[in-house]
C-alpha atoms as a PDB file:
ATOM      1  CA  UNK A   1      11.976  13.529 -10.307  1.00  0.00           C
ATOM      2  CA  UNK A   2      10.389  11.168  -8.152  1.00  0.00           C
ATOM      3  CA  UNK A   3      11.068  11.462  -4.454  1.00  0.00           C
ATOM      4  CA  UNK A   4      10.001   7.895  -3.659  1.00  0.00           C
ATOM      5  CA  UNK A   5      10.412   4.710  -5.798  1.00  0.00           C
ATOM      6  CA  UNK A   6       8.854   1.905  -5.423  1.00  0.00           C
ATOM      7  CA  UNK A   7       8.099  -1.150  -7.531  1.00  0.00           C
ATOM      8  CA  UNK A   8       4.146  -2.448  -7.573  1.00  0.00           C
ATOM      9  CA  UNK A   9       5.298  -5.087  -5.965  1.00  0.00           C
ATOM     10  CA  UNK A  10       6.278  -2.928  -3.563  1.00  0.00           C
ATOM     11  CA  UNK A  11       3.703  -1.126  -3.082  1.00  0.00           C
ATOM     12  CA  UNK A  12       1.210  -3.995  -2.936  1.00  0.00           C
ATOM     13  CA  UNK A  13       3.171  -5.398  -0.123  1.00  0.00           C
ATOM     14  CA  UNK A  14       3.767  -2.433   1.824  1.00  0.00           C
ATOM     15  CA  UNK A  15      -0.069  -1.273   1.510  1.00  0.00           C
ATOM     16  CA  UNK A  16      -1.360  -4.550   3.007  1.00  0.00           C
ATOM     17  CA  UNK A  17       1.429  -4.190   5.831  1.00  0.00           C
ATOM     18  CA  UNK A  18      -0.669  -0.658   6.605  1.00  0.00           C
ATOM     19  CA  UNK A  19      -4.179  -2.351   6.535  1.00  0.00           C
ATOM     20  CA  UNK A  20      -2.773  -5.160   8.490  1.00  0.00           C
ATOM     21  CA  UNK A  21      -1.297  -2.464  10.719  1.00  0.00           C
ATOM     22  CA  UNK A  22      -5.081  -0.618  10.948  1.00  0.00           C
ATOM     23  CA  UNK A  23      -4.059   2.395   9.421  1.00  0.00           C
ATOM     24  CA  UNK A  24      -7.009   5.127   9.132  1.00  0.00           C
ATOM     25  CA  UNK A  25      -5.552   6.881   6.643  1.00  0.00           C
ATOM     26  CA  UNK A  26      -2.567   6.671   4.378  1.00  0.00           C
ATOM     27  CA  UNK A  27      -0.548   9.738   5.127  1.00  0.00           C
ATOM     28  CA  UNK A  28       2.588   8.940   6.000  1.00  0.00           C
ATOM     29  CA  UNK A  29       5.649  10.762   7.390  1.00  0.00           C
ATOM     30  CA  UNK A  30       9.822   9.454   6.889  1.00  0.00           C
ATOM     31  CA  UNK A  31      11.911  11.062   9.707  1.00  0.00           C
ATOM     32  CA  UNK A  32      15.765  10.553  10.274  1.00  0.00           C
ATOM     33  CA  UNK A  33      15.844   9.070  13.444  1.00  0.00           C
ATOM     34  CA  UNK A  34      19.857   8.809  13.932  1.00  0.00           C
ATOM     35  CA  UNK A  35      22.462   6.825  12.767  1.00  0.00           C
ATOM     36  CA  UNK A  36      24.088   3.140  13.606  1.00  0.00           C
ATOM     37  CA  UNK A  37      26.525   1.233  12.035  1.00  0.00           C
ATOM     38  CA  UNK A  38      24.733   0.348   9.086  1.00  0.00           C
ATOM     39  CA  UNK A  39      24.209   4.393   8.667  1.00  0.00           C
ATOM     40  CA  UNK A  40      21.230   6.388   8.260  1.00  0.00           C
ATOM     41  CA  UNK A  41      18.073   5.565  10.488  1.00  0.00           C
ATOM     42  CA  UNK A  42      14.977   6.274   9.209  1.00  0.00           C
ATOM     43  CA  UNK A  43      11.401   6.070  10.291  1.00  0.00           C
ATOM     44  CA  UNK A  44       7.881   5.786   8.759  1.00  0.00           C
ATOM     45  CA  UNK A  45       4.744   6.855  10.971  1.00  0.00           C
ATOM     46  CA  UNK A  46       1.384   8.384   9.947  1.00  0.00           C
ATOM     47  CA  UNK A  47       1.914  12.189   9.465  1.00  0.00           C
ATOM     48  CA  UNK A  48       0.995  15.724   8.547  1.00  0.00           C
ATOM     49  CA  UNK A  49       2.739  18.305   6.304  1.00  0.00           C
ATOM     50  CA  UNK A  50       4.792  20.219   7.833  1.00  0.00           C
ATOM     51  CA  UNK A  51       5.994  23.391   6.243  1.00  0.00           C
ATOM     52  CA  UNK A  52       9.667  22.651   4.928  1.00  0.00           C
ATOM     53  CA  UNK A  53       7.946  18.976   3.765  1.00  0.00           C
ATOM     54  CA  UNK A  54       8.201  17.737  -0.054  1.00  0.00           C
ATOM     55  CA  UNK A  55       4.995  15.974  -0.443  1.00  0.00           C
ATOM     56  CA  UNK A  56       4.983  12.625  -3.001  1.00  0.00           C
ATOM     57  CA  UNK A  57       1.877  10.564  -3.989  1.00  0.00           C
ATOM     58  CA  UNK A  58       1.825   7.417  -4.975  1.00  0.00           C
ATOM     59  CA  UNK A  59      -1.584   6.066  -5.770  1.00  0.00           C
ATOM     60  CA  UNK A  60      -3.359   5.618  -2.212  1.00  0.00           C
ATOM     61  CA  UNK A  61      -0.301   6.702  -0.372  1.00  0.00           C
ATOM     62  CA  UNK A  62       0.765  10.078   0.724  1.00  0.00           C
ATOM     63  CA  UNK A  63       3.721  10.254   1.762  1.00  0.00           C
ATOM     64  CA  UNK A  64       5.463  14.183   3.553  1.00  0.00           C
ATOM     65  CA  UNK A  65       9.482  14.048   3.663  1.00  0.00           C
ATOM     66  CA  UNK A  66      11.588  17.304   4.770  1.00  0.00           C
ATOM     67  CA  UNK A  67      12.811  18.676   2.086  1.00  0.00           C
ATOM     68  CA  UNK A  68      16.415  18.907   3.990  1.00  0.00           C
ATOM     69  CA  UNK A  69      16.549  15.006   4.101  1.00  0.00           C
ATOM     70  CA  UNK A  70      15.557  14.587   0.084  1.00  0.00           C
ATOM     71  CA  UNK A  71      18.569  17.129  -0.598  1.00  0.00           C
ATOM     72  CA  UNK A  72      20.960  15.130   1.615  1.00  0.00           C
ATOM     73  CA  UNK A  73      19.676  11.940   0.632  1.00  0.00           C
ATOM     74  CA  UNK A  74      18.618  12.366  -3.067  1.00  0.00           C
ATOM     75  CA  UNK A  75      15.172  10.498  -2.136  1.00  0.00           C
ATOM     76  CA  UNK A  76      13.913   7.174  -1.209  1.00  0.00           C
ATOM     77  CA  UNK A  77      13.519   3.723  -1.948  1.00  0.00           C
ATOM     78  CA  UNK A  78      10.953   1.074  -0.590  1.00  0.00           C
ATOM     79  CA  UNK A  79      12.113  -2.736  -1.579  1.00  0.00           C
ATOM     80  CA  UNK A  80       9.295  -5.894  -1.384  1.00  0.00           C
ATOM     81  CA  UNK A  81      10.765  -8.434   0.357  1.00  0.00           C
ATOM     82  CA  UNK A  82      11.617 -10.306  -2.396  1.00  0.00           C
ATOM     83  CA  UNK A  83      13.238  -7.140  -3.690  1.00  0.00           C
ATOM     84  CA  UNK A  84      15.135  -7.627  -0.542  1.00  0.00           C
ATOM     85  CA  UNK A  85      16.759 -10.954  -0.939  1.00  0.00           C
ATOM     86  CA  UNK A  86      14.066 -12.472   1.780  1.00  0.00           C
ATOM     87  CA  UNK A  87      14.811 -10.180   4.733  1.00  0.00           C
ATOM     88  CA  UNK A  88      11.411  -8.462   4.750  1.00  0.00           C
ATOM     89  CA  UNK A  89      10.419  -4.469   3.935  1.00  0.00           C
ATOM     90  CA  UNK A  90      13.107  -2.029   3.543  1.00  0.00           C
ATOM     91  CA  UNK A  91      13.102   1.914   2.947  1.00  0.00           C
ATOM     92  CA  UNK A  92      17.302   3.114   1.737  1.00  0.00           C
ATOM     93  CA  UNK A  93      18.022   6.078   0.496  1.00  0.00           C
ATOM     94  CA  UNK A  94      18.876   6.898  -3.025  1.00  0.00           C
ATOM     95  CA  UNK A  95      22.344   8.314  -1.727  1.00  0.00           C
ATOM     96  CA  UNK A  96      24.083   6.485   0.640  1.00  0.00           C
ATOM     97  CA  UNK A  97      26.642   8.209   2.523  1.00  0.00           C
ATOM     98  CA  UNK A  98      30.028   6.555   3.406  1.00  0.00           C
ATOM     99  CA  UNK A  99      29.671   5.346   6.755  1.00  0.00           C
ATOM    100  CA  UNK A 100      31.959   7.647   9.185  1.00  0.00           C
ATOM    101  CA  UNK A 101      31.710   4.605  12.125  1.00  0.00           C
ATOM    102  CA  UNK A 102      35.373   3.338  13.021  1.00  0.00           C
ATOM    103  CA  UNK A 103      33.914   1.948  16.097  1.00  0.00           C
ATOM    104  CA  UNK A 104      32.649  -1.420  14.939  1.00  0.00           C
ATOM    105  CA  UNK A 105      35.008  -4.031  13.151  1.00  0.00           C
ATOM    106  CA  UNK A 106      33.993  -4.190   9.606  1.00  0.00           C
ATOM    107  CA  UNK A 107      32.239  -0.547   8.873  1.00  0.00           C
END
């Protein structure tokens, strides 16, 4: 099973964000960074393995996720923008948990 999925479109659009971004290399790292509203948090940043890291590559890209998140979160998904109805780049997760926020009207 694939860990990541992304579309070539995808993938073309996300690769030039990198170059544009300088990026020496293309390893890559997703962290859980919290939670909001919207749910999960997640970040991308260059990275290393790690030992309890999953690695996935996909073509240039190397990407290291802990293996803990891909259990809770069944993997990844990167969207184009198009993919995204306009509103730019987005990584989700494959599962996405019910929100438990009862702070903000609307979750």
């Amino acid at each position: 099973m694939k860990n990541i999925q992304i579309s070539q479109e995808g993938y073309n659009e996300f690769k030039t964000f990198l170059d544009n971004c300088n990026m020496s290399d293309y390893n890559l790292r997703i962290s859980y960074i919290g939670k909001n509203c919207s749910g999960a948090v997640f970040n991308i940043d260059r990275g290393e393995e790690q030992q309890n890291d999953i690695i996935e590559k996909i073509n240039e890209l190397t990407f290291y996720i802990d293996k803990d998140l891909i259990e809770e979160f069944k993997g990844f998904i990167i969207l184009s923008n198009s993919e995204n109805n306009g509103n730019g780049l987005e990584l989700k997760t494959v599962l996405v948990p019910k929100s438990p926020c009862t702070v903000c009207p609307g979750c």
